[in-house]
Structures are given as C-alpha cells and as structure tokens.
C-alpha atoms as a PDB file:
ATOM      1  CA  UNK A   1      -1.366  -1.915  12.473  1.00  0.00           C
ATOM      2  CA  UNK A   2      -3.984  -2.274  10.016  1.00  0.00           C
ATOM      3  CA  UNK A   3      -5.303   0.373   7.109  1.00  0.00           C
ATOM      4  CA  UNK A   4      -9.141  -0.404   6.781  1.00  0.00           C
ATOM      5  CA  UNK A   5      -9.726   1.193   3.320  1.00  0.00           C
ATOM      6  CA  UNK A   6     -13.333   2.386   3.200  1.00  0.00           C
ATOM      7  CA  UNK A   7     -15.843   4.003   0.546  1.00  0.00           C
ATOM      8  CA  UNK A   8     -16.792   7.399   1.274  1.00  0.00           C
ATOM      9  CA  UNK A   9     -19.288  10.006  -0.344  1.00  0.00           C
ATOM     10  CA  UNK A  10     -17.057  10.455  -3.414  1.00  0.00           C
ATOM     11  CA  UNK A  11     -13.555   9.529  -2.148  1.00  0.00           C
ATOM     12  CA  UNK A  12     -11.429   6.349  -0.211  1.00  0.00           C
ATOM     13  CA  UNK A  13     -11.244   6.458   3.194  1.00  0.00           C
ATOM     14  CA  UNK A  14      -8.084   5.058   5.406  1.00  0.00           C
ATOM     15  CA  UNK A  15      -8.434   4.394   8.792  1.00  0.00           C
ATOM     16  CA  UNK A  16      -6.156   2.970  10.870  1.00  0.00           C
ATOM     17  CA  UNK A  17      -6.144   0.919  13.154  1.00  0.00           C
ATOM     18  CA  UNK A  18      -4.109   0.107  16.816  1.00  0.00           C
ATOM     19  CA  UNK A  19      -4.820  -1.350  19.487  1.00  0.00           C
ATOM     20  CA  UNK A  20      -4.138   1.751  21.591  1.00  0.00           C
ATOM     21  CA  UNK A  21      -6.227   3.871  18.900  1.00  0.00           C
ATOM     22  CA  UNK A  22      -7.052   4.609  15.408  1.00  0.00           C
ATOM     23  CA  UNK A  23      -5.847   7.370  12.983  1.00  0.00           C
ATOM     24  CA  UNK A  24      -8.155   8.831  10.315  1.00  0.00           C
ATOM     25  CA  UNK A  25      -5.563   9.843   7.340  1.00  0.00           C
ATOM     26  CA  UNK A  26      -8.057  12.575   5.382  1.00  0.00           C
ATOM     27  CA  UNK A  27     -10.610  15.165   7.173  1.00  0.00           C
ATOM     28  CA  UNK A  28     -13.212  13.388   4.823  1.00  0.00           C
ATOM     29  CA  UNK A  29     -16.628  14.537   3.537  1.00  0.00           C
ATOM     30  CA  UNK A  30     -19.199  16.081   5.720  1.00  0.00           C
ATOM     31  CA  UNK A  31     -21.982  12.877   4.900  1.00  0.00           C
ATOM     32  CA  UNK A  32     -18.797  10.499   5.960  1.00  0.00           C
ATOM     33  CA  UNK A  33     -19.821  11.772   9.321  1.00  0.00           C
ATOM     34  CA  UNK A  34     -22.471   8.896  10.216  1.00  0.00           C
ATOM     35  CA  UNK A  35     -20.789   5.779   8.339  1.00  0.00           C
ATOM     36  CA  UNK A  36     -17.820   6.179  10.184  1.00  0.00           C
ATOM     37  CA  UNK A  37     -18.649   6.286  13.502  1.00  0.00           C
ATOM     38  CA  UNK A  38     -20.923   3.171  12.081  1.00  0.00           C
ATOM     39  CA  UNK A  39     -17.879   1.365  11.239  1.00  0.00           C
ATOM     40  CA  UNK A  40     -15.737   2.339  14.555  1.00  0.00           C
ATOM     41  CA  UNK A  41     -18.817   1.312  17.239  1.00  0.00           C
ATOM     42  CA  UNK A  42     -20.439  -1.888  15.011  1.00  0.00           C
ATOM     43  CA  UNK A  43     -17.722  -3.343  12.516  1.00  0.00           C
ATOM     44  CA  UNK A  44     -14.685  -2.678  14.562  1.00  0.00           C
ATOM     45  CA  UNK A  45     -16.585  -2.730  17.611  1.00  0.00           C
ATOM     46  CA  UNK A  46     -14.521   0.099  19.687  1.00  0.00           C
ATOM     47  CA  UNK A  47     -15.724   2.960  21.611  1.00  0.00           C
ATOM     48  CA  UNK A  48     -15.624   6.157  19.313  1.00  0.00           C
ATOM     49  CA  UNK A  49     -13.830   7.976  21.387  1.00  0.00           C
ATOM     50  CA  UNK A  50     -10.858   5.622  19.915  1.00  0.00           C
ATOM     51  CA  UNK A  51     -10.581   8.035  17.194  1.00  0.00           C
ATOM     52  CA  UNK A  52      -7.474   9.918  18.887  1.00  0.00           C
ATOM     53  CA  UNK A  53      -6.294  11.913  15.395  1.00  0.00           C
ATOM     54  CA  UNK A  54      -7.339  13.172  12.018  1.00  0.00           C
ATOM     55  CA  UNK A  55      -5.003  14.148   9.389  1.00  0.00           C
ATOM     56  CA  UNK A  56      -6.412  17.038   6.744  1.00  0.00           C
ATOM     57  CA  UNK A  57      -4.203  17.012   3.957  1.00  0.00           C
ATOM     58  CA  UNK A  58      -5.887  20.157   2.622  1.00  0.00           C
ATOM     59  CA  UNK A  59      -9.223  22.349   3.125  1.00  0.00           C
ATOM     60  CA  UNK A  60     -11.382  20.783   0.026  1.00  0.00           C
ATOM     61  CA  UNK A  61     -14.689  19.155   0.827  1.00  0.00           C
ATOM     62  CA  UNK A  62     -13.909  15.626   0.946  1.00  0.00           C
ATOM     63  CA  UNK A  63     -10.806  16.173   2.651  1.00  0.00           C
ATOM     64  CA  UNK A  64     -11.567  18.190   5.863  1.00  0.00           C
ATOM     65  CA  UNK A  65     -15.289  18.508   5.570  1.00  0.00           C
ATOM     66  CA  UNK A  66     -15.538  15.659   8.637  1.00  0.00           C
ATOM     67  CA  UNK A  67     -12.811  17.094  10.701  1.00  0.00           C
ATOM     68  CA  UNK A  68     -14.505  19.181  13.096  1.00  0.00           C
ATOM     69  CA  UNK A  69     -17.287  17.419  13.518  1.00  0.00           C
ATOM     70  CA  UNK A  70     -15.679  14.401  14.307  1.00  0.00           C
ATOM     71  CA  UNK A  71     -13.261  16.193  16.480  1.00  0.00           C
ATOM     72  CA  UNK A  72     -16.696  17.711  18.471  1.00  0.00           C
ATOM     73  CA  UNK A  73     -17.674  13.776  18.723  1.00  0.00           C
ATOM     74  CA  UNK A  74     -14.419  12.437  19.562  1.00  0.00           C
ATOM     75  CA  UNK A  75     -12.357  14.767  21.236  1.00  0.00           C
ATOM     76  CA  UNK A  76      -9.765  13.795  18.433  1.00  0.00           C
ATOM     77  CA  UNK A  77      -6.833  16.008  17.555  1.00  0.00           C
ATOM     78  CA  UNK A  78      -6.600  17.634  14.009  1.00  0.00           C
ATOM     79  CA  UNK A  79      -3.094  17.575  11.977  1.00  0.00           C
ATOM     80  CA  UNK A  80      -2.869  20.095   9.132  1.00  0.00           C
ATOM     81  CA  UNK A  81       0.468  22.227   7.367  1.00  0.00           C
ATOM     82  CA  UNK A  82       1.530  24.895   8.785  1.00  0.00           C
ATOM     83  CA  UNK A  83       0.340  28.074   7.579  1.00  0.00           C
ATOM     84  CA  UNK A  84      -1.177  31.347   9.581  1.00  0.00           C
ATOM     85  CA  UNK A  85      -3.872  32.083   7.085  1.00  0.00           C
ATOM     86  CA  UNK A  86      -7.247  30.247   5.978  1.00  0.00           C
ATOM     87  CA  UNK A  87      -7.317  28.331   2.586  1.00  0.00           C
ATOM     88  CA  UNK A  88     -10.228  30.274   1.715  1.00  0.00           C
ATOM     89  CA  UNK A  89      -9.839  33.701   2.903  1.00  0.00           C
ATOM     90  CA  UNK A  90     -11.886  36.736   1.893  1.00  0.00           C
ATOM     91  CA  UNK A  91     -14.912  36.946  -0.244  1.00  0.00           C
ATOM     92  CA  UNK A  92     -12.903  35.473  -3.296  1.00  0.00           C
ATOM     93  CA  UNK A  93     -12.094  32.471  -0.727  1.00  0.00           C
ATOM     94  CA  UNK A  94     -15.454  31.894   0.276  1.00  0.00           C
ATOM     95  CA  UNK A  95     -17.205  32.233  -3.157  1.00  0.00           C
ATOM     96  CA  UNK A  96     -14.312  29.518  -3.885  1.00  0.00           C
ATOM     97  CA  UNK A  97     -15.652  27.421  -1.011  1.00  0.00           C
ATOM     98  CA  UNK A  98     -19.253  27.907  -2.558  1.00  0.00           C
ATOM     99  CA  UNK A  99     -18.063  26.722  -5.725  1.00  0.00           C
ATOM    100  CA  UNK A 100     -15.872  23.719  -4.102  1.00  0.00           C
ATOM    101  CA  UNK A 101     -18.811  22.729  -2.379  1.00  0.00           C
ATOM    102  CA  UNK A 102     -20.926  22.990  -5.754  1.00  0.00           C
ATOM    103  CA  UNK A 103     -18.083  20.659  -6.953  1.00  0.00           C
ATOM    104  CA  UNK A 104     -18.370  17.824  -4.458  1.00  0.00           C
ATOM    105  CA  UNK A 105     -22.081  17.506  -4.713  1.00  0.00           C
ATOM    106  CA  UNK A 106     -21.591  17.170  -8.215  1.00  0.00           C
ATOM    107  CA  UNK A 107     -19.171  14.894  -8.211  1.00  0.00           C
ATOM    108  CA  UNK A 108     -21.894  13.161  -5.621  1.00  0.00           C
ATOM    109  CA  UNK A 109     -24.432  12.665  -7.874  1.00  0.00           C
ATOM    110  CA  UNK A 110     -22.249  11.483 -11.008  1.00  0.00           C
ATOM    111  CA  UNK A 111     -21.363   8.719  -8.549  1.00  0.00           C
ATOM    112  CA  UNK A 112     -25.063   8.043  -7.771  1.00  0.00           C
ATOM    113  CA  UNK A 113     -24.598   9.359  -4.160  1.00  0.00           C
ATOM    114  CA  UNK A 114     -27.933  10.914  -2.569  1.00  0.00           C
ATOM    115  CA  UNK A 115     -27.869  14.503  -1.913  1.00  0.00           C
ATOM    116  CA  UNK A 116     -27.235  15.220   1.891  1.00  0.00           C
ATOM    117  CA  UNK A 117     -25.366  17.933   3.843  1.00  0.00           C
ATOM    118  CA  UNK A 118     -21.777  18.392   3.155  1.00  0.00           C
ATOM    119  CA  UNK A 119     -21.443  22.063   4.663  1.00  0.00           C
ATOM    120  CA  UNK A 120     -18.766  22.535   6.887  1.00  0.00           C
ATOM    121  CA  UNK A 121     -16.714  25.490   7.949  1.00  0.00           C
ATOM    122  CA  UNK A 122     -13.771  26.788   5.353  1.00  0.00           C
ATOM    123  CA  UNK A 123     -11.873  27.886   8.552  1.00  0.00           C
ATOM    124  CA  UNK A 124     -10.657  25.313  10.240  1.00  0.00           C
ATOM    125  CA  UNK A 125      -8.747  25.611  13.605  1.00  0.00           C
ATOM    126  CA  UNK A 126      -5.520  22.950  14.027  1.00  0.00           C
ATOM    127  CA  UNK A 127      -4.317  21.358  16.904  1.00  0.00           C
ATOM    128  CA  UNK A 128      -1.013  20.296  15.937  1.00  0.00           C
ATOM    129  CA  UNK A 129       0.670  21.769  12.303  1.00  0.00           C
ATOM    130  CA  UNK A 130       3.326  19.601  11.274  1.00  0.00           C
ATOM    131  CA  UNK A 131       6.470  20.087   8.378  1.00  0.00           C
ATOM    132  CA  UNK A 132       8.302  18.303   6.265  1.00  0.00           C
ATOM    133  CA  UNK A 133       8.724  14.513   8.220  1.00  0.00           C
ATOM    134  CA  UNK A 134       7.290  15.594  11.835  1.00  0.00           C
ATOM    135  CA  UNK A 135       5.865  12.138  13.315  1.00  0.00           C
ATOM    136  CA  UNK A 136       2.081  12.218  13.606  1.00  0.00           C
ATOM    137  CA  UNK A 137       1.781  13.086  17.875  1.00  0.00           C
ATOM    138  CA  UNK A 138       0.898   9.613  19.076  1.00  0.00           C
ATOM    139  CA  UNK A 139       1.635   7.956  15.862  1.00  0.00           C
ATOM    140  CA  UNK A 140       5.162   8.134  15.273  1.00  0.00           C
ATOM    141  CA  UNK A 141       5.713   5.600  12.619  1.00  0.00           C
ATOM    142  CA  UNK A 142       3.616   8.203  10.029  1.00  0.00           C
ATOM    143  CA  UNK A 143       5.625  11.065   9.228  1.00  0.00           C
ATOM    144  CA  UNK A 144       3.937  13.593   7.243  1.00  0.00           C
ATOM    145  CA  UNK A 145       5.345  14.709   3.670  1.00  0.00           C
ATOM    146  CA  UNK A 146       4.441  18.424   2.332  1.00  0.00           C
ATOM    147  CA  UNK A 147       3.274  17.555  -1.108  1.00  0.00           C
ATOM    148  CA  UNK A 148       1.851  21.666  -2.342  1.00  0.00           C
ATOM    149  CA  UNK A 149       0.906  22.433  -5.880  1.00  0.00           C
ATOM    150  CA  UNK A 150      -2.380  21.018  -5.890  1.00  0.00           C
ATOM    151  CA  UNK A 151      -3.241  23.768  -2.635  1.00  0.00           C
ATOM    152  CA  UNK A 152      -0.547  25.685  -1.242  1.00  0.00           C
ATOM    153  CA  UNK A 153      -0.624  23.458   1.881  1.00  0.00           C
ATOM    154  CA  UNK A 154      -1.219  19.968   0.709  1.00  0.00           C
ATOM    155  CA  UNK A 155       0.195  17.148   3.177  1.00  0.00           C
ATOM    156  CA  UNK A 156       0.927  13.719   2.172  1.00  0.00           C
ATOM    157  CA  UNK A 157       1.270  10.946   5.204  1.00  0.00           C
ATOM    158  CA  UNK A 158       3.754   8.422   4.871  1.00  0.00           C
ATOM    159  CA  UNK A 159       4.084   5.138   6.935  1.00  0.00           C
ATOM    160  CA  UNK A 160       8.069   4.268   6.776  1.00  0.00           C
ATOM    161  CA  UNK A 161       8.038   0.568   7.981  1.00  0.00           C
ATOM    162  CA  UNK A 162       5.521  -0.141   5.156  1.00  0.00           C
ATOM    163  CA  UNK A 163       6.719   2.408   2.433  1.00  0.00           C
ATOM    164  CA  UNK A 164       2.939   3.176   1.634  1.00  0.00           C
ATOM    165  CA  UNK A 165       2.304   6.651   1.347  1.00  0.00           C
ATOM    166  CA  UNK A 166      -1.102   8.315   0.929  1.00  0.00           C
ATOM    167  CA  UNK A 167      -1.397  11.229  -1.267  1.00  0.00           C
ATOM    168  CA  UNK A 168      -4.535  12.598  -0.952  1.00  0.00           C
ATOM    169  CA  UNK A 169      -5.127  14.853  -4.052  1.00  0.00           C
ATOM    170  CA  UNK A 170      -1.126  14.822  -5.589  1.00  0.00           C
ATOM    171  CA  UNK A 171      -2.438  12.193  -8.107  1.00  0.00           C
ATOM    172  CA  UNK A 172      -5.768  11.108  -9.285  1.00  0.00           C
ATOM    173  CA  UNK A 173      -6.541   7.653 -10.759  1.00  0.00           C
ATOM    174  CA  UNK A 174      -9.633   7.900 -13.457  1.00  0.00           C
ATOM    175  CA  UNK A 175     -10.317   5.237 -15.774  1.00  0.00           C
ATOM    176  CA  UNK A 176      -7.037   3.507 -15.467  1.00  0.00           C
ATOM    177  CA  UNK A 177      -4.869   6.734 -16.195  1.00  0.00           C
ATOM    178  CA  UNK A 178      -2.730   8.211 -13.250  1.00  0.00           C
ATOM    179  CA  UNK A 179      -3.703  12.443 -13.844  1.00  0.00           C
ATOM    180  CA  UNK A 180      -2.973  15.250 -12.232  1.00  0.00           C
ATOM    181  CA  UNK A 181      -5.951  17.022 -10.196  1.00  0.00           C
ATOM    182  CA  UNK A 182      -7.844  20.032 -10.655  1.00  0.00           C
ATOM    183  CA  UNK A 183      -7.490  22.305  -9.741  1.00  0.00           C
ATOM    184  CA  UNK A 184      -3.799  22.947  -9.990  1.00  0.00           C
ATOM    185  CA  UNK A 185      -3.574  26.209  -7.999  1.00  0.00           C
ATOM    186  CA  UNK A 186       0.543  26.212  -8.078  1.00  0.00           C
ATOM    187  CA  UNK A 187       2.022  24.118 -11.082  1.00  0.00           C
ATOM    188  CA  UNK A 188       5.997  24.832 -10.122  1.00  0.00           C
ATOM    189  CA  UNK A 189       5.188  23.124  -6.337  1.00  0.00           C
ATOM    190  CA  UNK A 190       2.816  20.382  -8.444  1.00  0.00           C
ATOM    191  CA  UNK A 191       6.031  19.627 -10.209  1.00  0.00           C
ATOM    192  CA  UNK A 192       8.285  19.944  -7.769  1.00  0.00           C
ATOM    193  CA  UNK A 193       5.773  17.877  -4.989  1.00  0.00           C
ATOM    194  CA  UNK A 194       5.889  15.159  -8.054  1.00  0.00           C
ATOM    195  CA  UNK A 195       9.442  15.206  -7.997  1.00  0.00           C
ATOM    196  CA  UNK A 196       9.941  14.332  -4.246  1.00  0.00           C
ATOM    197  CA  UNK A 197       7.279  11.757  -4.478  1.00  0.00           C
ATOM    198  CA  UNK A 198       9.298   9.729  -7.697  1.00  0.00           C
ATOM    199  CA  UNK A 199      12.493   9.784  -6.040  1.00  0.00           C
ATOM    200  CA  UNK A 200      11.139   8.645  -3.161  1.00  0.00           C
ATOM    201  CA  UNK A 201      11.675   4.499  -1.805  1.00  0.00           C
ATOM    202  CA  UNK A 202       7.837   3.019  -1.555  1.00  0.00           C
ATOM    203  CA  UNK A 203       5.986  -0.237  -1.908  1.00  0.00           C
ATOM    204  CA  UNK A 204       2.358   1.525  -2.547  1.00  0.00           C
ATOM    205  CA  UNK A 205       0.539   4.808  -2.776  1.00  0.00           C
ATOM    206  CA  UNK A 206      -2.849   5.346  -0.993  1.00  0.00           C
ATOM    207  CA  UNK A 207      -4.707   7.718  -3.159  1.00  0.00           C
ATOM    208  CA  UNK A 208      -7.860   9.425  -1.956  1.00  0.00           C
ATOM    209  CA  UNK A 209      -9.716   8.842  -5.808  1.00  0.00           C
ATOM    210  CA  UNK A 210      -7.827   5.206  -6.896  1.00  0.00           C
ATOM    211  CA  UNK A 211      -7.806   3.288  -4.195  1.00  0.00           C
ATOM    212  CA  UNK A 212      -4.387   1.576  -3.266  1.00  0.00           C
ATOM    213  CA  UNK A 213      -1.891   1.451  -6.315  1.00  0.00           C
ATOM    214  CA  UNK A 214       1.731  -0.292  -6.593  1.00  0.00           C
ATOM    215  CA  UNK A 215       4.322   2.384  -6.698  1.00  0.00           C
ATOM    216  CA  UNK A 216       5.937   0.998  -9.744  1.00  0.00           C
ATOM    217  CA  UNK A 217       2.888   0.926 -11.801  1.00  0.00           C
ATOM    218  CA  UNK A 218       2.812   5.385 -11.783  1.00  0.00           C
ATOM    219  CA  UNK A 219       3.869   6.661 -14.692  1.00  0.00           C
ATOM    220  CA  UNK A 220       5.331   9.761 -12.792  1.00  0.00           C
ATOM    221  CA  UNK A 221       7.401  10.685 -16.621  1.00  0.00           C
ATOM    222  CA  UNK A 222       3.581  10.904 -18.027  1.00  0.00           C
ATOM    223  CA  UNK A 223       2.612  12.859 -14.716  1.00  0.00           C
ATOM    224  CA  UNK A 224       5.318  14.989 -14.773  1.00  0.00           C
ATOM    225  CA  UNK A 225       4.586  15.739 -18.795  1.00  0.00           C
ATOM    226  CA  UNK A 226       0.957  16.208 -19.016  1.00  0.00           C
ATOM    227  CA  UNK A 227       1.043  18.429 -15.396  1.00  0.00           C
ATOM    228  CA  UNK A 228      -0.620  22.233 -15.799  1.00  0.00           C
ATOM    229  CA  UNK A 229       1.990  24.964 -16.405  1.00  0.00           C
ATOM    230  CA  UNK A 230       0.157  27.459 -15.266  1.00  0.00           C
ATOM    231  CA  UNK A 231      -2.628  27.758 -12.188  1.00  0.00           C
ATOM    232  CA  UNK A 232      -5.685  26.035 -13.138  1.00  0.00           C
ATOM    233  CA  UNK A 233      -8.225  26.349 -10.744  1.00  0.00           C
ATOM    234  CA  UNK A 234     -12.010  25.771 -10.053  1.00  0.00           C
ATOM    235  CA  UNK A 235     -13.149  29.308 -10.009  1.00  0.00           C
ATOM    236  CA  UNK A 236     -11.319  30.420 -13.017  1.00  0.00           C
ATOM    237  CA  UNK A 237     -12.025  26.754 -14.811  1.00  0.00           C
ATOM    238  CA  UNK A 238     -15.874  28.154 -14.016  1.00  0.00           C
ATOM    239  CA  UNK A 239     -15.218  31.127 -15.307  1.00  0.00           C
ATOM    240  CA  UNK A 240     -13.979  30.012 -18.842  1.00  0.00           C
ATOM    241  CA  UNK A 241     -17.233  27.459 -18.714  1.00  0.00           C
ATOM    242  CA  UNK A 242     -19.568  30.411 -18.252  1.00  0.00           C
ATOM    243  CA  UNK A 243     -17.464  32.537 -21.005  1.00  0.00           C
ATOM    244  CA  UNK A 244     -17.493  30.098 -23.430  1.00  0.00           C
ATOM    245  CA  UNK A 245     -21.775  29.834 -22.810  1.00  0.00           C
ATOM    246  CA  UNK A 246     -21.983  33.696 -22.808  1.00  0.00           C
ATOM    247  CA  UNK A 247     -19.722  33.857 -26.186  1.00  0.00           C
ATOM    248  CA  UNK A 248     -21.671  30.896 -28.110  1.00  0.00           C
ATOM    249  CA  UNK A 249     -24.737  32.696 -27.262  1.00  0.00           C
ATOM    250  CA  UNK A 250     -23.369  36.096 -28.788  1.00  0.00           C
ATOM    251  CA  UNK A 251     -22.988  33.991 -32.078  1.00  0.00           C
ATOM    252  CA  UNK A 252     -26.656  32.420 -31.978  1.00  0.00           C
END
C-alpha cells in the first residue's frame, strides 16, 4: 500500500495505491478531474479503470465535486454516510451550494489557481453508505470514522495497520495553527467528533488543507477551546458580511 499525496485545485489529494486497485480518499474538486486521470494513466502508468472506489467525506466542492464524474469515467463505486436526504436540499440548500461554489473559486484564485469549471451536482447518488467502522467494500484495512459537526454527515477514513487517519474538513492547518473549519454547521457534534478523534491511538492525520501532520503535534486542548459554540455557517457568515456593508453605508 502506498498513499500518493497530490496537489489539487485548492486542497491535498490521497490516492492510494494496490496492486489490485487504487482508492481515492475525498470526492475532490471538479478541475481535479483531468490531473488525476493524468497521474493514474502517465505517472503511475495503470489503466484508469483501476480507480475501483471514491470516498466523499461530505458534499462541499472540493470534496465530492469529482465524484461523479470520475465514477462516469471509471465505473468506480462512491462511499458516503448514511443519510436519506441531500446536503443541500431545497432552495435554501441550493442557494448554499451557489454560495459554496462562490467559496471554492475564491479560495481558487487566492491560491493563484486559474478559473475553470468546478460545477457539479449538489445531489449526489451513493453506492455504498457506510457507519461508524464499516470496512471500505474492497478495502478492508480502511474503516471509515463518522466525524459530523463540520456537516451533519462528515466521514473520516482511517487505515488501522498504519494509525493514519484522514480527516477531511474536522481540522484545518493555516499558517502553522491547527483551526477549526468554517463553516461549523453543528458545534456540539464538532466537539464531540474532536473528542473521538483525541482519544483515539494514531501515528498521523491526513488533512485535506495541511498536508500530512504527526498526531502528537495537534493541539486538540486549543481545538477543543477556540471551536464555535454555536452554528457558523457560510450563508449566514455572508449574511453578517453583507449586513455589516449595508449598516456602514447607513452611517456614510
């Protein structure tokens, strides 16, 4: 087994690798579409088709924006939680898929990314949705962690005979500093999901903006301290921006 960790459109990228097949961990970003099937066919030199399953740890744009795409390439299965309703559902759902999407191509061009299409569908259809320590189907030395708070159906993916776990969004690594994400859409599962992760016996943590970090070097007490209280999310974090414009205005 071996964890190629890649750069994608704004986040890491882990695939990994068997001889029998490879295993994305994250859906991706929509523009990730092309460099990985670059990497598969001329760096690793295997069919595409190798690509047997893709892990989306939750709906946001550089997390499953790939997935069904490279599912329509690949004929690769999709993993996500198990939950019988769409992420974003209804028109407040979609105008938060709008904004999400906003987000990402932000995000994009602070990183000096060029602008290309990262649309992708905010219903996405599952082939296999796991709980708490399923095995990944063909994979079974991954078992899949529910790690909420961040979402209300956020996976993590851990691989027991290494202790590495990857995280996806639970913790974000900017300018040296271990923080929690935003939007945090359910602080008591955040806290709790940080909890699990602490007590938990690991070597490293994969996270999707970090890179690869030694366990012991999280400061999980500072995590757990400086986490949201209450839901903080990108629609109503807009919301406050556009306030704050309208209200300074007012004054002027």
């Amino acid at each position: 087994m071996k964890i190629h960790t890649l750069s994608g459109y704004i986040q890491s990228i882990y695939l990994v690798e068997y001889p029998n097949g490879l295993l994305l961990l994250d859906g991706c970003c929509r523009a990730d579409v092309d460099f990985l099937e670059s990497f598969i066919t001329q760096t690793l030199h295997r069919p595409l088709t190798d690509l047997k399953l893709v892990v989306v740890t939750h709906m946001h744009p550089d997390h499953a924006g790939a997935a069904a795409k490279l599912r329509q390439l690949t004929h690769c299965k999709i993993v996500t939680s198990i939950k019988s309703y769409p992420w974003y559902r209804g028109i407040k759902g979609r105008l938060m898929h709008m904004l999400d999407l906003a987000l990402a191509y932000w995000v994009g061009q602070r990183l000096g990314r060029k602008k290309t299409n990262l649309w992708y569908s905010p219903v996405l259809q599952a082939d296999y949705q796991l709980q708490d320590f399923d095995c990944l189907p063909g994979f079974p030395d991954w078992q899949v962690i529910t790690t909420p708070g961040h979402t209300d159906r956020d996976l993590s993916v851990l691989h027991t005979p290494s202790k590495r776990l990857y995280v996806a969004d639970l913790i974000v690594k900017v300018k040296n500093r271990f923080v929690p994400p935003l939007p945090v859409f359910h602080p008591n599962q955040y806290l709790a999901s940080l909890q699990k992760v602490k007590a938990m016996d690991l070597n490293t943590v994969l996270l999707a903006h970090g890179g690869e970090v030694l366990f012991k070097d999280i400061n999980f007490e500072h995590l757990l301290t400086v986490a949201p209280r209450y839901p903080r999310s990108t629609l109503s974090s807009t919301t406050n921006a556009l306030k704050q414009v309208l209200l300074r205005k007012r004054r002027s």
